[in-house]
PDB file of N, CA and C in Angstrom:
ATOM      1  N   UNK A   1      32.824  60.719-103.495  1.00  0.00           N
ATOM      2  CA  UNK A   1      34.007  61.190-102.807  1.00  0.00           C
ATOM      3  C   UNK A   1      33.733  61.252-101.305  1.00  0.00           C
ATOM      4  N   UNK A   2      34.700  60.810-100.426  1.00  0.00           N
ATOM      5  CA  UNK A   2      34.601  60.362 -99.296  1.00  0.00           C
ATOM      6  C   UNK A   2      35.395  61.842 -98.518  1.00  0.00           C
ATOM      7  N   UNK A   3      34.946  62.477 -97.586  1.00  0.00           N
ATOM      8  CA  UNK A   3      35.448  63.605 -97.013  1.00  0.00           C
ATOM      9  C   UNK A   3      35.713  63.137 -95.482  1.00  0.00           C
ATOM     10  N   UNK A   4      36.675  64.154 -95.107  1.00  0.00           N
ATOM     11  CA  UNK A   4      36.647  63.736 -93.638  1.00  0.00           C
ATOM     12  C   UNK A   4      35.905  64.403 -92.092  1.00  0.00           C
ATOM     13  N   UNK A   5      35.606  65.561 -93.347  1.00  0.00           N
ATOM     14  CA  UNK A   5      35.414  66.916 -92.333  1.00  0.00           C
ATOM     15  C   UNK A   5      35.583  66.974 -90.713  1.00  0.00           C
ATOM     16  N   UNK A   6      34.752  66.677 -89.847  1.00  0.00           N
ATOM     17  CA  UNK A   6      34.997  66.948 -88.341  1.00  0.00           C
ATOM     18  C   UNK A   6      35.170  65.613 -88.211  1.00  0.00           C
ATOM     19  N   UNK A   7      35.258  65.008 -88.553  1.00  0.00           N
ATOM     20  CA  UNK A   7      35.428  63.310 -88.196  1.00  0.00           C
ATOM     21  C   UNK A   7      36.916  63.277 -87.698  1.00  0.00           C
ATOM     22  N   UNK A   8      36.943  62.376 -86.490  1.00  0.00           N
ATOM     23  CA  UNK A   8      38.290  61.383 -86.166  1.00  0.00           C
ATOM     24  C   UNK A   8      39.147  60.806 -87.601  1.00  0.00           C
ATOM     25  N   UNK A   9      40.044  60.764 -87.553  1.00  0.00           N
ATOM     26  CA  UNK A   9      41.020  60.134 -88.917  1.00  0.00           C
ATOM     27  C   UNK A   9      40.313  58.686 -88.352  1.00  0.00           C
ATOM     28  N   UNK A  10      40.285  57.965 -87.677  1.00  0.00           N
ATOM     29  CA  UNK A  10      39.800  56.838 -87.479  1.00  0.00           C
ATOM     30  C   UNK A  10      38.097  56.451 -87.979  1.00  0.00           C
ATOM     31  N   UNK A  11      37.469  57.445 -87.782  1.00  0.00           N
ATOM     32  CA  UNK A  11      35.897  57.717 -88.159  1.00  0.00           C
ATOM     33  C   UNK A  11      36.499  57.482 -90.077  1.00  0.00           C
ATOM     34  N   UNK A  12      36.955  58.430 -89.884  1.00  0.00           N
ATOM     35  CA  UNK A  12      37.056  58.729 -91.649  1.00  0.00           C
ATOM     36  C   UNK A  12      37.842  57.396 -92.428  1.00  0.00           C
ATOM     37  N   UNK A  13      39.038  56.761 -91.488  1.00  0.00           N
ATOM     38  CA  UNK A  13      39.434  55.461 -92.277  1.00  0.00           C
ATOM     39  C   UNK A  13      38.479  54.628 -92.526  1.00  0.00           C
ATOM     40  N   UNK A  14      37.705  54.669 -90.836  1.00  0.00           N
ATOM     41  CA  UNK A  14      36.905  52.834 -91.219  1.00  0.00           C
ATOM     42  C   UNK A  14      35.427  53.136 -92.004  1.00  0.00           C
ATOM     43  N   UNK A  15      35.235  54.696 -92.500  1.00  0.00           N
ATOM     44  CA  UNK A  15      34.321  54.442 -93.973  1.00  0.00           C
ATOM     45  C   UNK A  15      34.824  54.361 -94.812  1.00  0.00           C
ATOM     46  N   UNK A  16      35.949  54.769 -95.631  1.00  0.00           N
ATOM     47  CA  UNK A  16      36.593  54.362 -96.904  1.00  0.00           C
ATOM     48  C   UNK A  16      36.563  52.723 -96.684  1.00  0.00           C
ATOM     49  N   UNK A  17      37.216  51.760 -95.716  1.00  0.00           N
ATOM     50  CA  UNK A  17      37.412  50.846 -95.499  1.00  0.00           C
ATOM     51  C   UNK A  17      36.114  50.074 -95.596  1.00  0.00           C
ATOM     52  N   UNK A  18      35.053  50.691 -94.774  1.00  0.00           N
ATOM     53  CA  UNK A  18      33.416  50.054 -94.839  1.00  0.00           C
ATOM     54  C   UNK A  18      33.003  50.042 -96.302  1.00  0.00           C
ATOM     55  N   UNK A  19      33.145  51.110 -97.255  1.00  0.00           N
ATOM     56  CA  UNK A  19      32.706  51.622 -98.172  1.00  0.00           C
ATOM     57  C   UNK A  19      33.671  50.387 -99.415  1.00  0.00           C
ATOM     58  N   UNK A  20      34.677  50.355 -99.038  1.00  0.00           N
ATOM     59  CA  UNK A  20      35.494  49.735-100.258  1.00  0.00           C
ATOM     60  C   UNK A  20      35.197  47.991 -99.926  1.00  0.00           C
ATOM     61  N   UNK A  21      35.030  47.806 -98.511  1.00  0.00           N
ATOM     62  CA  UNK A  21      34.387  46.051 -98.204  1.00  0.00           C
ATOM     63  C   UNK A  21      33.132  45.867 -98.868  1.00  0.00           C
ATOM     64  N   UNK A  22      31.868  46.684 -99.102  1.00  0.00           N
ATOM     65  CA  UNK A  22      31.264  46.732 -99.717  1.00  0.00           C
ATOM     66  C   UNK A  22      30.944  46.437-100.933  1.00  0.00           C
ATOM     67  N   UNK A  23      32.228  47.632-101.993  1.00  0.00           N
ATOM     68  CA  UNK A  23      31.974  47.207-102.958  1.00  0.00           C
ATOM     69  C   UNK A  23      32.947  45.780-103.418  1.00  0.00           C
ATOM     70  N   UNK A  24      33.410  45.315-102.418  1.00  0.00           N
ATOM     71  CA  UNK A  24      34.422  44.004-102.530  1.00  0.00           C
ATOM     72  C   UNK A  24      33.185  42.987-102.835  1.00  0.00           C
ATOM     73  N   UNK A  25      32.373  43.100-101.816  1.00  0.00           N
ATOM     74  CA  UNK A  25      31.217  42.039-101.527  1.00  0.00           C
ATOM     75  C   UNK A  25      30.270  41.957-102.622  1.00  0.00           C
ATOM     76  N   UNK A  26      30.260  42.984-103.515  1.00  0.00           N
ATOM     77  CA  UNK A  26      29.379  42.934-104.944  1.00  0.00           C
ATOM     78  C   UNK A  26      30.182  42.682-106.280  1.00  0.00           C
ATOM     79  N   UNK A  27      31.472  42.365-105.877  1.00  0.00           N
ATOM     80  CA  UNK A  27      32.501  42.008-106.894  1.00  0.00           C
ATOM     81  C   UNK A  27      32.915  43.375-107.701  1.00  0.00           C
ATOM     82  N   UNK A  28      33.468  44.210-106.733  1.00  0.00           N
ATOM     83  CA  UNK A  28      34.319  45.714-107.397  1.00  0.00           C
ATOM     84  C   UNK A  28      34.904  45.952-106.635  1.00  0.00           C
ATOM     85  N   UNK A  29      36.414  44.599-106.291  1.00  0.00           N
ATOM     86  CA  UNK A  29      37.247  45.279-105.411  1.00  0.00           C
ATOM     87  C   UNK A  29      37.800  46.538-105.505  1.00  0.00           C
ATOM     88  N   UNK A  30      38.216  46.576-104.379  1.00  0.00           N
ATOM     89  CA  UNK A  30      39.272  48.332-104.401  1.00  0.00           C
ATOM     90  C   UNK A  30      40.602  47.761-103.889  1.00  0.00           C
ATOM     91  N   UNK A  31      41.731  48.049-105.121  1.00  0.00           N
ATOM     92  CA  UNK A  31      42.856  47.838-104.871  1.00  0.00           C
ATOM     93  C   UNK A  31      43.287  48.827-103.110  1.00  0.00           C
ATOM     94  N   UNK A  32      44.553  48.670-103.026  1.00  0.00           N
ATOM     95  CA  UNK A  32      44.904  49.199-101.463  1.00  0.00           C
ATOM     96  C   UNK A  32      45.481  50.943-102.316  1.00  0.00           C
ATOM     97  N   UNK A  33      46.130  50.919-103.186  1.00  0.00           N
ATOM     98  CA  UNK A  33      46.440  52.336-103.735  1.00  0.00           C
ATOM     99  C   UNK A  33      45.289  53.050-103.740  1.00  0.00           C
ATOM    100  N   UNK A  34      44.350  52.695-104.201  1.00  0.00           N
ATOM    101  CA  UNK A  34      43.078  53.298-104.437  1.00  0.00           C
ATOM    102  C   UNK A  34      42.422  53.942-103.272  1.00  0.00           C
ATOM    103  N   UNK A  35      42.583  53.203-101.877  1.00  0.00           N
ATOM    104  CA  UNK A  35      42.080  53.444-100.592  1.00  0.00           C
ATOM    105  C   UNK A  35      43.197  54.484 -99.783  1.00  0.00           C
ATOM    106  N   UNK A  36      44.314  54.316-100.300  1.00  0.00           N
ATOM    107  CA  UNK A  36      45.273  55.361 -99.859  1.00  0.00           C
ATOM    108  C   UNK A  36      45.161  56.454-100.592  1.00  0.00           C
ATOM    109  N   UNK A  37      44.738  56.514-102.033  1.00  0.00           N
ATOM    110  CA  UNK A  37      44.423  58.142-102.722  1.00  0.00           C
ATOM    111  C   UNK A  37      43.546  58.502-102.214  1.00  0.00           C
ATOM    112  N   UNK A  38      42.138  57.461-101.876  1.00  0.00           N
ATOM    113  CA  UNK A  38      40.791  58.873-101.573  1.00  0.00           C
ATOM    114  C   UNK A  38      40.998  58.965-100.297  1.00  0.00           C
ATOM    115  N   UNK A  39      42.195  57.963 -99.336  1.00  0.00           N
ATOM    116  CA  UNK A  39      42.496  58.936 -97.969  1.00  0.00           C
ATOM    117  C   UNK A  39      42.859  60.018 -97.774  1.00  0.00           C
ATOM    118  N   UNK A  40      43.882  60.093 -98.850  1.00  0.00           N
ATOM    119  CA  UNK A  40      44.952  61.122 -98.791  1.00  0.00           C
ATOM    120  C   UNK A  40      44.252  62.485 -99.637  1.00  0.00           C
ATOM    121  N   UNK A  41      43.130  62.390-100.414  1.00  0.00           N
ATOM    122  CA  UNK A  41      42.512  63.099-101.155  1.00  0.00           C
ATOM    123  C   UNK A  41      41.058  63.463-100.218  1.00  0.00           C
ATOM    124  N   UNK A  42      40.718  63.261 -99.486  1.00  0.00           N
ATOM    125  CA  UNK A  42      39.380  63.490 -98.276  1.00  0.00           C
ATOM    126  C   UNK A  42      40.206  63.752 -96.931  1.00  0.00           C
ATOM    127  N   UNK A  43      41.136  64.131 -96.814  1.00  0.00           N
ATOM    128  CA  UNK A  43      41.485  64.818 -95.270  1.00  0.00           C
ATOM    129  C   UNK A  43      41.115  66.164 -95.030  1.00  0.00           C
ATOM    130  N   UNK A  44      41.533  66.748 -95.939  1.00  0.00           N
ATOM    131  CA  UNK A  44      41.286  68.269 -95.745  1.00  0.00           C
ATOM    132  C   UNK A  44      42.598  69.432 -95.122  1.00  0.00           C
ATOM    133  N   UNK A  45      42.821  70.579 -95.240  1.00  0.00           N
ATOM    134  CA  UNK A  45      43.752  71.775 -95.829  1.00  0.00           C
ATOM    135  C   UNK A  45      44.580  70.898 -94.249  1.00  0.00           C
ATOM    136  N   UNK A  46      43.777  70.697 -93.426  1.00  0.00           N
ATOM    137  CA  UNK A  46      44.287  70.414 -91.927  1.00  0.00           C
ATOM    138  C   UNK A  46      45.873  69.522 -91.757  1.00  0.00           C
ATOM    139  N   UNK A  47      45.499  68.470 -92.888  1.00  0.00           N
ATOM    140  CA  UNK A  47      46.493  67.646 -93.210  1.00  0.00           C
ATOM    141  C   UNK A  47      47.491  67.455 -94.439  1.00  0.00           C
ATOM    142  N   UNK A  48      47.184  69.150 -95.089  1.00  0.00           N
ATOM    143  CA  UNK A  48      47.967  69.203 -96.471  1.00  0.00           C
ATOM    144  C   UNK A  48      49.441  69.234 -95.951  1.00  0.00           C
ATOM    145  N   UNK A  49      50.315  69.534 -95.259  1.00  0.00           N
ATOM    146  CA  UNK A  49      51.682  69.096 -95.119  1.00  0.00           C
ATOM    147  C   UNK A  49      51.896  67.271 -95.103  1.00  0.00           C
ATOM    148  N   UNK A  50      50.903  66.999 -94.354  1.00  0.00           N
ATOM    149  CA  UNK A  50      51.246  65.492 -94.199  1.00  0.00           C
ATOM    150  C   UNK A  50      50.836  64.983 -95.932  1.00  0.00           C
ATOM    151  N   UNK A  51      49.911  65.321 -96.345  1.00  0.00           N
ATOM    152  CA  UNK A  51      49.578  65.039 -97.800  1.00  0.00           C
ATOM    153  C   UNK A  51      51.038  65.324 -98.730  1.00  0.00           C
ATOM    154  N   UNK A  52      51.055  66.456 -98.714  1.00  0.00           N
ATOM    155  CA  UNK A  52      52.947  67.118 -99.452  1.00  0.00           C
ATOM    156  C   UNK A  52      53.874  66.266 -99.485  1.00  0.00           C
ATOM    157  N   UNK A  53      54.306  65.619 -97.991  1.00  0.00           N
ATOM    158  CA  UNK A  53      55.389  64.511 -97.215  1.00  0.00           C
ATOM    159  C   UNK A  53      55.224  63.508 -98.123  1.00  0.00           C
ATOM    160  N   UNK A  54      53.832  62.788 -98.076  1.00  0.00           N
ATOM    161  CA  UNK A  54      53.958  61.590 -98.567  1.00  0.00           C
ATOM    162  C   UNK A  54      53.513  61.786-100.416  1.00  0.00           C
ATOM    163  N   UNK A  55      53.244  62.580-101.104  1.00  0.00           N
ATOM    164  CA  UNK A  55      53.436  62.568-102.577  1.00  0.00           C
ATOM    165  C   UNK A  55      55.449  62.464-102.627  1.00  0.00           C
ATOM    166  N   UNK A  56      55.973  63.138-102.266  1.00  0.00           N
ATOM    167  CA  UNK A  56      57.072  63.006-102.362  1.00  0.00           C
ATOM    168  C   UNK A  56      57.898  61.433-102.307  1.00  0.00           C
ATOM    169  N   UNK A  57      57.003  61.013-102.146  1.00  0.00           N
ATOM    170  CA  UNK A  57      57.662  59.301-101.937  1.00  0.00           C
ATOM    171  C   UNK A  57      57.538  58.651-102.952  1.00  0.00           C
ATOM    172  N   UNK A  58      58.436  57.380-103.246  1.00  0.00           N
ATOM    173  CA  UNK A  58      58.264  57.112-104.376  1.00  0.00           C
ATOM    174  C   UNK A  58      57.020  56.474-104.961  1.00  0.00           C
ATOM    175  N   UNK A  59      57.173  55.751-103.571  1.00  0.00           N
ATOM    176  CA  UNK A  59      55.995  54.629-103.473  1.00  0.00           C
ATOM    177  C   UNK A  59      55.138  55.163-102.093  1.00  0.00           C
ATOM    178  N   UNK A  60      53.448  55.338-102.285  1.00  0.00           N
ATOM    179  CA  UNK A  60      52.471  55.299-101.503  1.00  0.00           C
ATOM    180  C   UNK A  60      52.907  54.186-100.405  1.00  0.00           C
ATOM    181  N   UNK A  61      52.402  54.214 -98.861  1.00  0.00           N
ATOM    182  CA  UNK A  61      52.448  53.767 -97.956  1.00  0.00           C
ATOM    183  C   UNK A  61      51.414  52.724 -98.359  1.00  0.00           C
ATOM    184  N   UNK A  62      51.043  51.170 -97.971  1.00  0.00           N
ATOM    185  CA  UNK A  62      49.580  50.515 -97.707  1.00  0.00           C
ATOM    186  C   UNK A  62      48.413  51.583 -96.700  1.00  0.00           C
ATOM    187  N   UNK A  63      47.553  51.114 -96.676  1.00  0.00           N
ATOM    188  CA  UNK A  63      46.256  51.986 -96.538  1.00  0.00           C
ATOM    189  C   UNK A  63      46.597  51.307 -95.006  1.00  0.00           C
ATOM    190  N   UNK A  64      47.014  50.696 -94.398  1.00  0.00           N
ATOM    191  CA  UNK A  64      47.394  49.896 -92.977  1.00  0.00           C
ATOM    192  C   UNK A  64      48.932  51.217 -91.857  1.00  0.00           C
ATOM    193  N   UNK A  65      49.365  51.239 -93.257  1.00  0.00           N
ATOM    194  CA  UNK A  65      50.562  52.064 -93.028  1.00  0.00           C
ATOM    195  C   UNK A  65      50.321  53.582 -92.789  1.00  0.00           C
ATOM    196  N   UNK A  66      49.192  53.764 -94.272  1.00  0.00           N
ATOM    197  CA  UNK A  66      49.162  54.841 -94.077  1.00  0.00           C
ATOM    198  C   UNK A  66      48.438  55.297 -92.457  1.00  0.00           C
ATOM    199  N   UNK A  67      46.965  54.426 -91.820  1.00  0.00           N
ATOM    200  CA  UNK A  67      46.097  54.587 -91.394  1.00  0.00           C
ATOM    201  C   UNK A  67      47.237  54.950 -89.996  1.00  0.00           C
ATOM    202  N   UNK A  68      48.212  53.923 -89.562  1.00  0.00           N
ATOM    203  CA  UNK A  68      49.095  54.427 -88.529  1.00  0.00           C
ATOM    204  C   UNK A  68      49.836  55.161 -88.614  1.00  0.00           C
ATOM    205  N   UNK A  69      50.296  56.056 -89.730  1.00  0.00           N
ATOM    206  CA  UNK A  69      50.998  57.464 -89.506  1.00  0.00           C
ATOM    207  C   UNK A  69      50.002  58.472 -89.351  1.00  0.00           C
ATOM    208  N   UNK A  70      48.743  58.610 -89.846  1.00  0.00           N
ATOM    209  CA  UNK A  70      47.502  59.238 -89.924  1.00  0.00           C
ATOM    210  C   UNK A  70      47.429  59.086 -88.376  1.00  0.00           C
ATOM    211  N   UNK A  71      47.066  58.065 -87.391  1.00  0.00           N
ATOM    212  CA  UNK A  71      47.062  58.681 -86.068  1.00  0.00           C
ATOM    213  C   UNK A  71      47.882  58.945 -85.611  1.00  0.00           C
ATOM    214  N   UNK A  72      49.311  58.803 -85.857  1.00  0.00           N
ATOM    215  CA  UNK A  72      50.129  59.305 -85.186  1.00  0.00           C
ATOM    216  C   UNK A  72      50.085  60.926 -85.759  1.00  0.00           C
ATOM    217  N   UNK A  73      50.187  61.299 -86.516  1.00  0.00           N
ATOM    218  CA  UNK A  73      49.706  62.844 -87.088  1.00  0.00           C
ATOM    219  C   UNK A  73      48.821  63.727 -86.437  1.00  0.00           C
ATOM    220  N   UNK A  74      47.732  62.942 -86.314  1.00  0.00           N
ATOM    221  CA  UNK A  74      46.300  63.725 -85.688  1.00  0.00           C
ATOM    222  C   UNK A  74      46.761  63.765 -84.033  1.00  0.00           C
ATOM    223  N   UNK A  75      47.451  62.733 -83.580  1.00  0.00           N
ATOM    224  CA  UNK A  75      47.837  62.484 -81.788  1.00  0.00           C
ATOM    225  C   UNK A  75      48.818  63.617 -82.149  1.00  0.00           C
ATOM    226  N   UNK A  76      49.576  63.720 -82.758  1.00  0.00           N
ATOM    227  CA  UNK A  76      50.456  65.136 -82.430  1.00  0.00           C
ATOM    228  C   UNK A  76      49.740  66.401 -82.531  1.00  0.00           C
ATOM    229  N   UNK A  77      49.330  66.836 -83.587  1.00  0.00           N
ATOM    230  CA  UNK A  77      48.437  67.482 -83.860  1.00  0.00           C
ATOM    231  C   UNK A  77      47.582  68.277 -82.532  1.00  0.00           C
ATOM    232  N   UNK A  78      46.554  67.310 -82.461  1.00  0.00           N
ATOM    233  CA  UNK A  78      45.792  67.596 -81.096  1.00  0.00           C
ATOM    234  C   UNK A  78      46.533  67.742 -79.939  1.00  0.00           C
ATOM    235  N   UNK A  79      47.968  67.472 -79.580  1.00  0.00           N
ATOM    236  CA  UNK A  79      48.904  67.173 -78.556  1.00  0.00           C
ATOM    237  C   UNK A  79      49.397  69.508 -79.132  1.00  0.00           C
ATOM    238  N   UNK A  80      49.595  69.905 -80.081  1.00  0.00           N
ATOM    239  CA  UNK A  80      49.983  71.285 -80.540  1.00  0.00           C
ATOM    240  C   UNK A  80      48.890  71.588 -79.814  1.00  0.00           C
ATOM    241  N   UNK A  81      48.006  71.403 -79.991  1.00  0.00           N
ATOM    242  CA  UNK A  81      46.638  72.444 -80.306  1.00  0.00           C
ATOM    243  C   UNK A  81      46.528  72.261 -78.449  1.00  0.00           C
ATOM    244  N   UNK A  82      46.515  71.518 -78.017  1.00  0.00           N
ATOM    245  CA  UNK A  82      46.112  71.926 -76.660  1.00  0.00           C
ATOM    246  C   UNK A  82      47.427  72.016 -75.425  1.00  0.00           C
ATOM    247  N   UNK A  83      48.445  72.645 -76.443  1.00  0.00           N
ATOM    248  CA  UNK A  83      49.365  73.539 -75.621  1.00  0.00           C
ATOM    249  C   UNK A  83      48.977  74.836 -75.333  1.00  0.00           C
ATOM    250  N   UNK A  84      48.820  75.344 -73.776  1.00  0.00           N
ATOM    251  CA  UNK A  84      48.859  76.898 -74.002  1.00  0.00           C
ATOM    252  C   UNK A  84      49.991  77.175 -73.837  1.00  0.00           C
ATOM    253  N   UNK A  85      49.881  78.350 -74.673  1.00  0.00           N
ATOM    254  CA  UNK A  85      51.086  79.410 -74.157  1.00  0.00           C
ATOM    255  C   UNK A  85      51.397  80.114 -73.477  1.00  0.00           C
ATOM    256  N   UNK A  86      52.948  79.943 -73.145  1.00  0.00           N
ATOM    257  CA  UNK A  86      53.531  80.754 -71.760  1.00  0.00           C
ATOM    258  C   UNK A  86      53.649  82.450 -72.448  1.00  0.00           C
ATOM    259  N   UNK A  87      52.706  83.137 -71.563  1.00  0.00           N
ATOM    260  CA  UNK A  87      52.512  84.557 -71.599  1.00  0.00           C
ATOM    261  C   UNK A  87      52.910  85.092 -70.325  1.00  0.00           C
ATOM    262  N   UNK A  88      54.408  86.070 -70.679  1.00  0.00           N
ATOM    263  CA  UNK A  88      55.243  86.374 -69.273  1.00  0.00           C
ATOM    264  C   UNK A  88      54.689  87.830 -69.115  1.00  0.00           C
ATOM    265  N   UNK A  89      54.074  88.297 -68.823  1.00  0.00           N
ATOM    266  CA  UNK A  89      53.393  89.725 -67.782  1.00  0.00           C
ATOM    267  C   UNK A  89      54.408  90.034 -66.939  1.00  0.00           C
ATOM    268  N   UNK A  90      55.626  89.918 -66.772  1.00  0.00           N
ATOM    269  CA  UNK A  90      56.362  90.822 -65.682  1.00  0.00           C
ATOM    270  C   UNK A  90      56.393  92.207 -66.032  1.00  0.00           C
TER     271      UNK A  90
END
């Protein structure tokens, strides 16, 4: 099982991706569903709304699709987190 912990969503795609070329190259491909569950299953609590969003669909995104809503997620994300807040002291 592939985790993401402090890793970039980008760190964490291109080992599932390294990891699944691999076992391509010894003859055990990995379908693209397969690479979108242990994405979506190794993010962590950080990205359980975005996880929620997309079970609700009928059909899984490609692991291409998914990988560009995944940065667009984390770019917002990090875009929250380094808002401060307006604290009015009058």
């Amino acid at each position: 099982d592939i985790k993401r912990g402090t890793r970039t969503v980008l760190e964490y795609l291109n080992e599932i991706k390294n990891v699944s070329d691999q076992l391509s190259a010894i003859g055990h491909p990995v379908c693209d569903k397969d690479k979108v569950q242990q994405a979506l299953s190794g993010l962590g609590t950080e990205f359980d709304i975005f996880c929620i969003a997309l079970e609700v669909l009928l059909v899984l995104p490609s692991f291409e699709d998914l990988k560009a809503k995944l940065f667009q997620h984390e770019a917002s994300r990090v875009q929250r987190q380094n808002l401060i807040p307006c604290n009015s002291h009058n």
